[in-house]
Protein backbone atom coordinates (compact mmCIF):
# COMPACT_ATOMS: atom_id res chain seq x y z
CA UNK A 1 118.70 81.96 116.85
CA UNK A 2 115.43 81.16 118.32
CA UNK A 3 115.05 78.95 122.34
CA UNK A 4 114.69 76.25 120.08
CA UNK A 5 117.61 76.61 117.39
CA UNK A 6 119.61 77.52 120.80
CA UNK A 7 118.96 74.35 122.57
CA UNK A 8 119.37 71.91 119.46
CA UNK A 9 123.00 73.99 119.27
CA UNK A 10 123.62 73.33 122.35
CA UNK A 11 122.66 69.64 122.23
CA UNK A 12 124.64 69.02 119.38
CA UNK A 13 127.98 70.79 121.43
CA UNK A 14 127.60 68.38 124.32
CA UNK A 15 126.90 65.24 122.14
CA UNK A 16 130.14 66.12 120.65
CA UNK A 17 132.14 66.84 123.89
CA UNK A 18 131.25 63.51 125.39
CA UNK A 19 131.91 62.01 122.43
CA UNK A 20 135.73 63.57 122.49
CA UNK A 21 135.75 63.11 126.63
CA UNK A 22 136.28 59.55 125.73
CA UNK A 23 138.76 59.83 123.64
CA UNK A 24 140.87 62.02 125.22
CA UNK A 25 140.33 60.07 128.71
CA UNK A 26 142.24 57.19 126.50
CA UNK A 27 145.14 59.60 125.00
CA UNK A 28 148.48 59.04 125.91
CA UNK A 29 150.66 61.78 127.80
CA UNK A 30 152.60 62.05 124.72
CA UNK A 31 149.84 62.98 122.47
CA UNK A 32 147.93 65.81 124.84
CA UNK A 33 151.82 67.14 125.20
CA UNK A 34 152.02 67.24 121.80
CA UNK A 35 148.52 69.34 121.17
CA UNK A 36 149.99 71.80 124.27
CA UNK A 37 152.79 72.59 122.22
CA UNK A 38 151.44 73.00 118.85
CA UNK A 39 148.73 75.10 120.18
CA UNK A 40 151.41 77.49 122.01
CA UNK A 41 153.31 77.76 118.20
CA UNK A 42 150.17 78.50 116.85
CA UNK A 43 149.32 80.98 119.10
CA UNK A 44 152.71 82.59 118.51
CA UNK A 45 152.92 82.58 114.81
CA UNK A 46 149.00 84.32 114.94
CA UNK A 47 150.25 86.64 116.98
CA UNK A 48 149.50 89.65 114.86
CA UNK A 49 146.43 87.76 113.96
CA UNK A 50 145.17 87.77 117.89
CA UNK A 51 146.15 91.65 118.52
CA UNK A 52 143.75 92.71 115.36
CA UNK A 53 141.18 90.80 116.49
CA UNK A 54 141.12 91.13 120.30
CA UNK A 55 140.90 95.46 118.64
CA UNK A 56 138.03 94.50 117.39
CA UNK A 57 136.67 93.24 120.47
CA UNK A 58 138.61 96.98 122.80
CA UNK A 59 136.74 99.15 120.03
CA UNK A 60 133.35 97.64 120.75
CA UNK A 61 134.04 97.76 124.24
CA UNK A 62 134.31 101.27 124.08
CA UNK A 63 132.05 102.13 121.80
CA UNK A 64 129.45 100.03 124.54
CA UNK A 65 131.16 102.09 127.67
CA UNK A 66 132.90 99.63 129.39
CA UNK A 67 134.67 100.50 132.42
CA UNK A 68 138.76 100.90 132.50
CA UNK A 69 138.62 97.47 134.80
CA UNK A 70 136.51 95.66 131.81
CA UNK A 71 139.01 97.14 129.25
CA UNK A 72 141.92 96.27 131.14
CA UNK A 73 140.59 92.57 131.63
CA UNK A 74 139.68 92.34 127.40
CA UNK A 75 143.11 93.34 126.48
CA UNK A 76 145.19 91.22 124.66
CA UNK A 77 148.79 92.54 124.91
CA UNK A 78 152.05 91.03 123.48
CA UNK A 79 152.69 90.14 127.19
CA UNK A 80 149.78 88.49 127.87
CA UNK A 81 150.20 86.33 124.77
CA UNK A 82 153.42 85.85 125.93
CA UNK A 83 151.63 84.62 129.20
CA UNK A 84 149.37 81.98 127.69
CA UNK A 85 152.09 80.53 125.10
CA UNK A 86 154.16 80.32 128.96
CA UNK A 87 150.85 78.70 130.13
CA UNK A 88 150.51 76.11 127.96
CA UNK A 89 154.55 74.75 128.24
CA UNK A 90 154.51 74.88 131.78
CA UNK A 91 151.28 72.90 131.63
CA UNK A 92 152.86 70.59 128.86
CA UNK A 93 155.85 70.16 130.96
CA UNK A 94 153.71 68.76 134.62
CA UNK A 95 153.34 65.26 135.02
CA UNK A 96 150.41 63.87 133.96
CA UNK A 97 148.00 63.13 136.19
CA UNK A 98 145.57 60.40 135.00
CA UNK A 99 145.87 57.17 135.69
CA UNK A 100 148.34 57.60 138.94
CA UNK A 101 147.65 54.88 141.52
CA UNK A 102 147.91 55.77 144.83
CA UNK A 103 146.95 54.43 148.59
CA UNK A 104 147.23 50.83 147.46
CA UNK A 105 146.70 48.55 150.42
CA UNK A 106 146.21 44.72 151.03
CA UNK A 107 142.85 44.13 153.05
CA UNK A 108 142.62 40.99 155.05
CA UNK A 109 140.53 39.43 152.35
CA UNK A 110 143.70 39.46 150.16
CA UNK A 111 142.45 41.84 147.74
CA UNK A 112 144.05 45.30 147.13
CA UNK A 113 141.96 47.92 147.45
CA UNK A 114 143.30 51.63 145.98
CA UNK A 115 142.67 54.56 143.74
CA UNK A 116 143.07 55.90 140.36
CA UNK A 117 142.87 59.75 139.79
CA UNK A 118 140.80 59.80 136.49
CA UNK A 119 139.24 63.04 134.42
CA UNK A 120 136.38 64.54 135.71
CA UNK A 121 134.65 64.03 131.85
CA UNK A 122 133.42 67.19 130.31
CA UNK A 123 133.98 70.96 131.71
CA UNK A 124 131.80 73.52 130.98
CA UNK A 125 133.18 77.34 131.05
CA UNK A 126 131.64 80.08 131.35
CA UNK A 127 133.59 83.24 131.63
CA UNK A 128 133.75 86.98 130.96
CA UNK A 129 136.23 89.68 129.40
CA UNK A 130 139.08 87.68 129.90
CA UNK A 131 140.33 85.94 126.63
CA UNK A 132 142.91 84.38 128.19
CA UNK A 133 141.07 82.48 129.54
CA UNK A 134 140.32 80.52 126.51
CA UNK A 135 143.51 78.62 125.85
CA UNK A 136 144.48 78.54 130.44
CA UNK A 137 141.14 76.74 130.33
CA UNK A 138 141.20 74.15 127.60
CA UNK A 139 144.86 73.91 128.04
CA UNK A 140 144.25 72.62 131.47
CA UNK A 141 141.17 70.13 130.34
CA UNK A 142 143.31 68.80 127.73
CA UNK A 143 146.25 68.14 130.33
CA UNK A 144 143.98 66.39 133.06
CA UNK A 145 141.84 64.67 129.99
CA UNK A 146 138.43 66.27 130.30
CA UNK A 147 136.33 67.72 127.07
CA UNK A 148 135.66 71.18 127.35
CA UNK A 149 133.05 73.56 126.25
CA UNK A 150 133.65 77.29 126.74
CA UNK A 151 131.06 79.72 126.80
CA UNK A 152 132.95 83.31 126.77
CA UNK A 153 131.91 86.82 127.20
CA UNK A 154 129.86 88.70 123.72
CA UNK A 155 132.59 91.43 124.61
CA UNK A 156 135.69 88.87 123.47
CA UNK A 157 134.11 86.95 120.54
CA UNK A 158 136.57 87.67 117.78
CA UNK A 159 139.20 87.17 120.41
CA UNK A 160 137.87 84.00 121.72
CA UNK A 161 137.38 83.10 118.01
CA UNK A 162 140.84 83.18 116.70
CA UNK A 163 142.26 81.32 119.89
CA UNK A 164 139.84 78.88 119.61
CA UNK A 165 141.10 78.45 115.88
CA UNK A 166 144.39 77.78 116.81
CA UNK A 167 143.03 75.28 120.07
CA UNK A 168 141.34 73.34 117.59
CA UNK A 169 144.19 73.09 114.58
CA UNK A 170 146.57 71.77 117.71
CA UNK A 171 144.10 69.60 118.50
CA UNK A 172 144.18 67.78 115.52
CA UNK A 173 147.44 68.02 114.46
CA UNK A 174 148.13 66.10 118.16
CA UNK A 175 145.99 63.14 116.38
CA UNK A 176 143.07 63.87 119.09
CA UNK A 177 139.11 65.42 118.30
CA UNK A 178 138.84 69.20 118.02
CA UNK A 179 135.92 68.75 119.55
CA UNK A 180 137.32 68.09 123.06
CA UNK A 181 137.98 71.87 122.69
CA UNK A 182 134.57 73.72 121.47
CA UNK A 183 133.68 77.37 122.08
CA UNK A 184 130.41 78.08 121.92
CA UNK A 185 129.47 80.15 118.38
CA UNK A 186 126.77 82.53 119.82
CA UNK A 187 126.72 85.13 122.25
CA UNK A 188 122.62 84.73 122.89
CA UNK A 189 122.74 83.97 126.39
CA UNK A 190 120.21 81.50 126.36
CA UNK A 191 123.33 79.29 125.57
CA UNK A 192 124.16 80.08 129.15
CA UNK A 193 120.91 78.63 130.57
CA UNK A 194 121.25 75.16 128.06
CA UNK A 195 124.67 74.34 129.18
CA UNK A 196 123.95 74.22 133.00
CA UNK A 197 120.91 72.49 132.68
CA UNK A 198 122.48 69.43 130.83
CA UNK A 199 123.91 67.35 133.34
CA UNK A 200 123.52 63.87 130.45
CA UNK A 201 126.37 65.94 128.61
CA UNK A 202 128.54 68.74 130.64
CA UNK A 203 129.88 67.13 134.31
CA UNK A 204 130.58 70.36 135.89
CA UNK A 205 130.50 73.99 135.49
CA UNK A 206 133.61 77.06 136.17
CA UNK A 207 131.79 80.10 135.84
CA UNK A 208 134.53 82.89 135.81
CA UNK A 209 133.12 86.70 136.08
CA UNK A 210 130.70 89.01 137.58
CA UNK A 211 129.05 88.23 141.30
CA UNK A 212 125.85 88.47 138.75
CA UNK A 213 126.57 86.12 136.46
CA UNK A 214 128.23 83.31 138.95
CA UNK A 215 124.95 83.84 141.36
CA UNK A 216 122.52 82.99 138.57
CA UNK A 217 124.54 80.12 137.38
CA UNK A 218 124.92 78.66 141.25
CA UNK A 219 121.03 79.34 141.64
CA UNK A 220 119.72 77.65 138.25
CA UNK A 221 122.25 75.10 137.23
CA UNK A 222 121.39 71.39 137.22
CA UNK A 223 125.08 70.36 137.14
CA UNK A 224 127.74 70.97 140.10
CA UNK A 225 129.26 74.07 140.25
CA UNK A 226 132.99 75.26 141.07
CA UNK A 227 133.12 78.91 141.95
CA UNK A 228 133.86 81.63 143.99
CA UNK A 229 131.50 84.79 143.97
CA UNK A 230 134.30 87.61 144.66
CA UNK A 231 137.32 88.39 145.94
CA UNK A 232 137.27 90.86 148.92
CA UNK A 233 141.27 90.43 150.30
CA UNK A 234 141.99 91.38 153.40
CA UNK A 235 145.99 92.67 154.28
CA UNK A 236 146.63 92.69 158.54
CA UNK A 237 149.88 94.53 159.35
CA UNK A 238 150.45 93.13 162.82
CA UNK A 239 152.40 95.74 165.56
CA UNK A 240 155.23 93.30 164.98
CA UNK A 241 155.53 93.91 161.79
CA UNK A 242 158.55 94.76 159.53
CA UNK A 243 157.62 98.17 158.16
CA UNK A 244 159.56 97.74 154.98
CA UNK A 245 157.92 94.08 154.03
CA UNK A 246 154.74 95.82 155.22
CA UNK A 247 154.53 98.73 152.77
CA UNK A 248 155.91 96.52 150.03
CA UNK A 249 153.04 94.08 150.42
CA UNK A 250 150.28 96.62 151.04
CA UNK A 251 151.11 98.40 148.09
CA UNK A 252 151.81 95.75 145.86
CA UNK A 253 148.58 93.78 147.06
CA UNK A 254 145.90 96.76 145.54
CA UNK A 255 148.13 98.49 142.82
CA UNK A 256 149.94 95.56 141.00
CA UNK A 257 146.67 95.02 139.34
CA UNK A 258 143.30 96.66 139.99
CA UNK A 259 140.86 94.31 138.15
CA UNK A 260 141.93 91.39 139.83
CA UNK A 261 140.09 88.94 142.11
CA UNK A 262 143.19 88.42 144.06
CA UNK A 263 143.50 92.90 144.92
CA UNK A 264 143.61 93.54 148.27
CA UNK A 265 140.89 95.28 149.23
CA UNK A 266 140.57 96.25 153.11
CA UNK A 267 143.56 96.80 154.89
CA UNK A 268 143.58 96.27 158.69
CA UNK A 269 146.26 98.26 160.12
CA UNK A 270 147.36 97.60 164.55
CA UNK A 271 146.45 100.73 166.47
CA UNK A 272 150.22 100.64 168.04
CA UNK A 273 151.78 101.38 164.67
CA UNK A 274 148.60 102.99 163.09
CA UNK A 275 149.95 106.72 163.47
CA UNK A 276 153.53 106.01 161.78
CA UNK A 277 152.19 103.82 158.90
CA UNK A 278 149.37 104.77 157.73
CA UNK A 279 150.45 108.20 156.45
CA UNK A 280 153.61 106.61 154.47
CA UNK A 281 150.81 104.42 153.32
CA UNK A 282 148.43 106.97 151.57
CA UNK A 283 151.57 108.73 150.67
CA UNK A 284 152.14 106.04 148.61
CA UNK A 285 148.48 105.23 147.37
CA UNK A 286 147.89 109.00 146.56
CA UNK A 287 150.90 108.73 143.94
CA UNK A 288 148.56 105.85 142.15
CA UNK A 289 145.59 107.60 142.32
CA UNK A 290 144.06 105.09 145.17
CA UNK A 291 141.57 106.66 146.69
CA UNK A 292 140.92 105.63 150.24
CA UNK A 293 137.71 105.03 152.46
CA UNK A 294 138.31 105.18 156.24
CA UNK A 295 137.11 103.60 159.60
CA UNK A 296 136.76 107.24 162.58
CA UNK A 297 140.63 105.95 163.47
CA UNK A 298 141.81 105.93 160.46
CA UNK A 299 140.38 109.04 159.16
CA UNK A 300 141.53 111.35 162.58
CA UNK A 301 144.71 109.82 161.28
CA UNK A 302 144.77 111.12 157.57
CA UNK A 303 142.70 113.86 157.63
CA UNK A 304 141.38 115.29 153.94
CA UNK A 305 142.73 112.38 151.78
CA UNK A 306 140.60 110.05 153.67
CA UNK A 307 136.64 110.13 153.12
CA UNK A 308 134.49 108.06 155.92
CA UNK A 309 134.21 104.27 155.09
CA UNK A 310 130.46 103.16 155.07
CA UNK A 311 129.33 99.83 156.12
CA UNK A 312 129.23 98.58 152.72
CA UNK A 313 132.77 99.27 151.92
CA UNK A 314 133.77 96.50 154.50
CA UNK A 315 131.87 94.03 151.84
CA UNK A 316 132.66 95.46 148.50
CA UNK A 317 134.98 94.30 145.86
CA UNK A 318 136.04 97.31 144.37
CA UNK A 319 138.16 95.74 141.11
CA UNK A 320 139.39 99.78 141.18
CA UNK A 321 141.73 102.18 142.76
CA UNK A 322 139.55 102.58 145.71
CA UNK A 323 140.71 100.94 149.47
CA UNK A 324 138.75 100.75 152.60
CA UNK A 325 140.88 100.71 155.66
CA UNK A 326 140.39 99.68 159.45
CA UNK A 327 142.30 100.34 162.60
CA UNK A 328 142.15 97.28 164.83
CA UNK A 329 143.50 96.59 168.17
CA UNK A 330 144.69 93.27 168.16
CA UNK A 331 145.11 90.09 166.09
CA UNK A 332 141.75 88.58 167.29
CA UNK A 333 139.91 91.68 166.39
CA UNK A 334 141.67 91.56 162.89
CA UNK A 335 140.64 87.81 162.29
CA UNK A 336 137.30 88.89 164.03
CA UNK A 337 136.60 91.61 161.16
CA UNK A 338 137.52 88.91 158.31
CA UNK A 339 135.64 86.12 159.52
CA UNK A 340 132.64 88.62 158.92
CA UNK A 341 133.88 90.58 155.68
CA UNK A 342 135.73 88.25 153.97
CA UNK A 343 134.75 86.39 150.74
CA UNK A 344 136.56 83.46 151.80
CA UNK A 345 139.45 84.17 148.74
CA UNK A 346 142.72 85.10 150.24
CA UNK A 347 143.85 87.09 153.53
CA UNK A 348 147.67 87.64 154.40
CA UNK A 349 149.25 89.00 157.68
CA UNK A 350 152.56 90.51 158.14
CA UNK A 351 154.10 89.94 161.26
CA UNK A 352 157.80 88.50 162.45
CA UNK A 353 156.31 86.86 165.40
CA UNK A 354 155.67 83.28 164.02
CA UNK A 355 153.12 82.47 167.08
CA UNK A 356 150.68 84.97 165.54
CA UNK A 357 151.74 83.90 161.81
CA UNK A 358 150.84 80.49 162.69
CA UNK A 359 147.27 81.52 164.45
CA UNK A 360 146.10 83.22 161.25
CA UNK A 361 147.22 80.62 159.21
CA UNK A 362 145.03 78.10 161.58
CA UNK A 363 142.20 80.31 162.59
CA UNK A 364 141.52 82.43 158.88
CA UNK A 365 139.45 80.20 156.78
CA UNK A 366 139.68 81.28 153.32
CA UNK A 367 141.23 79.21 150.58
CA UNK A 368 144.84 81.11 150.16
CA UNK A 369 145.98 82.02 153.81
CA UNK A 370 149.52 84.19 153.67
CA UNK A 371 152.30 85.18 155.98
CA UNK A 372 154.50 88.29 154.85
CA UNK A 373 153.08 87.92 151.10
CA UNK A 374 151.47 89.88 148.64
CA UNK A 375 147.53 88.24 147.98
CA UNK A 376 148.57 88.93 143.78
CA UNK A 377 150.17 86.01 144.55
CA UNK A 378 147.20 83.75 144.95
CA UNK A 379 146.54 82.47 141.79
CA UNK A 380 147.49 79.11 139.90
CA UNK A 381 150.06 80.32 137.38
CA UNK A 382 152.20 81.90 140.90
CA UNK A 383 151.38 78.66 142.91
CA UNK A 384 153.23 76.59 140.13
CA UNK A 385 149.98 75.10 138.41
CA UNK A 386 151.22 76.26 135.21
CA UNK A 387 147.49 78.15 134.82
CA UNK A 388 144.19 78.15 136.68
CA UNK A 389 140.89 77.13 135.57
CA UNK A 390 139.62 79.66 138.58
CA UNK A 391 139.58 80.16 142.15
CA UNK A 392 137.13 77.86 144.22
CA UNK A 393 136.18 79.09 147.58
CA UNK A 394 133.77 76.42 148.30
CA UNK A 395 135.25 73.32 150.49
CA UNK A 396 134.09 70.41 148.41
CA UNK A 397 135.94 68.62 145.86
CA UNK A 398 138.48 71.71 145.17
CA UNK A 399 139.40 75.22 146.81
CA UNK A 400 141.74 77.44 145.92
CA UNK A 401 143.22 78.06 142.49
CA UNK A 402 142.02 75.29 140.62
CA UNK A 403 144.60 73.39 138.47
CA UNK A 404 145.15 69.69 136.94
CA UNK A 405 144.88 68.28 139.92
CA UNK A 406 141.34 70.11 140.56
CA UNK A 407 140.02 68.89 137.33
CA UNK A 408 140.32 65.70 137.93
CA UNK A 409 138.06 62.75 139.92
CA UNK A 410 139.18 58.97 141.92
CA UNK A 411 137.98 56.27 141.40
CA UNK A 412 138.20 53.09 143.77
CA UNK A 413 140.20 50.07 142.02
CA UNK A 414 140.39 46.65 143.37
CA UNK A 415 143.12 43.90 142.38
CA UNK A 416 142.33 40.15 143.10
CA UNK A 417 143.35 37.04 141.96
CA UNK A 418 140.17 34.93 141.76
CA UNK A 419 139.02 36.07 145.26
CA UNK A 420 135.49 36.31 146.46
CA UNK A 421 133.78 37.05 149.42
CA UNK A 422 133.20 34.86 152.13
């Protein structure tokens, strides 16, 4: 398509999706629960359907060179259907929240004055590798009764495709618009730069992906952003620490998952315990394959199968089996070397001395902040969201993993009974 064929597209996508915002600000719990469901059947009976064409998507992948991580992120496994189906009834099964009422108070006017949580409108997506992502995303718009359109990745378009298929049928068979669900039919990436310059038609933009592609969307769009750039997770094992909880978490926390924002990557070890753990620790890491970068300590400590962290390790999300890790002398030097690292995601100490547990949970300010707990665990599915739209590490409007609740806006209502101001 040409600019122009791009942006009439495009136009023609958000006229629908306010269109279907409307309608699906007015549907009844009953009916969006309904949709949630049928789309998790559908989804299961296409199974087969899915695998072949999320293969598609791994072969091209390949045939393109993308990394392991990349791979790992396109795949659509039995599991991770499994996963999304899961999704979608847990999401089916949380109360609904539009139209709650809450903080209701009598001024001395004689009016009540209150609030009304109430959707957000329409929810622009824009997301890579992950085709997931697809049916956590509109799954969650449908629930907190927003429109979505989702942009995904040219890397999962037959994937993105076929859910989208079954989104839509759901949809429909709920009695609501299959346009409150549209993914976006090109992979020209001018579509990109139309949907976050149309504030008249999209209300807010999720990018999920790339630093690259979520700082050229916070720099050019025209409608508010949610987003976090990275994820560089910080573990501190305090000299108080248990050192069985310690080497469960550290090495569930960067090998669980590799390609995750949530991996930890920098460990900060106490100089008091540094000698005993840290050579159980690569002991451990070497048997995955982790390869580990070093502060001098750390390094005089394990010898050859540590290399010399630079200064850039300290700010680099790796999304591989690669760990940078710092000895530090005390708490305050810990919190010190987050405050300036840290992406603001998720840090975690382990300690049993609940005076320091509760200074890091004060002091660290990053949206998930953990005591004795792996950081895989910040995200929304784990946190009892049902799924996540994303992770917001900005302090406005939402932060953290961003679920129903996240999606949606308050507005002020006012009950009278003929009253007027004096």
């Amino acid at each position: 398509m040409s600019i122009s064929d791009i942006n009439t597209y495009m136009n023609q996508v958000g006229r629908k999706a306010r269109t279907a915002s409307r309608a699906l600000a007015a549907a009844r719990t009953g009916q969006k629960n309904h949709a949630l469901n049928s789309i998790a059947d559908l989804l299961d009976a296409r199974r087969e359907t899915l695998m072949a064409e999320n293969r598609k998507d791994l072969d091209a992948g390949r045939d393109k060179g993308l990394s392991e991580a990349l791979l790992d992120r396109l795949e659509l496994t039995s599991a991770r259907i499994d996963a999304m189906i899961e999704g979608l009834r847990q999401i089916a099964a949380l109360p609904d929240p539009i139209g709650g009422i809450f903080d209701m108070n009598y001024r001395p006017t004689g009016i009540q004055v209150g609030r009304m949580r109430v959707p957000l409108g329409v929810v622009g997506i824009i997301y890579e590798s992950r085709p997931n992502v697809t049916a956590d995303a509109a799954a969650l718009c449908l629930k907190s009764g927003n429109a979505t359109v989702l942009r995904g990745g040219s890397e999962a378009f037959h994937s993105n495709q076929a859910i989208a298929g079954a989104i839509q049928e759901g949809l429909e068979q709920a009695g609501l618009p299959g346009d409150a669900v549209q993914v976006v039919e090109t992979t020209d990436r001018e579509a990109v730069g139309a949907m976050i310059t149309m504030p008249e038609y999209i209300d807010v933009i999720i990018p999920r992906g790339g630093k690259g592609l979520i700082e050229r969307i916070s720099r050019d769009a025209r409608v508010p952003v949610i987003k976090h750039l990275d994820g560089i997770c910080h573990v501190y094992v305090d000299d108080e620490a248990d050192p069985q909880k310690a080497f469960d978490v550290c090495l569930n926390a960067k090998t669980q998952r590799y390609g995750t924002c949530n991996t930890l990557e920098t460990l900060l070890v106490h100089d008091t315990i540094a000698e005993d753990f840290l050579p159980v620790m690569a002991k451990a890491y070497s048997e995955k394959g982790v390869e580990l970068r070093g502060c001098d300590k750390t390094c005089a400590i394990l010898g050859e199968s540590c290399v010399p962290a630079t200064e850039e390790d300290w700010d680099t999300e790796y999304l591989a089996p690669i760990l940078s890790i710092r000895v530090v002398d005390s708490l305050d030097q810990a919190m010190d070397h987050i405050e300036e690292h840290s992406s603001r995601h998720t840090e975690s100490i382990i300690t049993e001395n609940i005076t320091k547990a509760r200074r890091f949970l004060q002091e660290v300010d990053s949206s998930s902040v953990m005591v004795n707990a792996s950081t895989r665990f910040a995200d929304g599915f784990e946190y009892g969201l049902g799924a996540e739209i994303g992770i917001s590490t900005d302090k406005f409007h939402a932060r953290g993993p961003v679920g129903l609740e996240g999606l949606t806006s308050v507005k002020f209502i006012v009950l009278g009974d003929g009253h007027v101001r004096e």
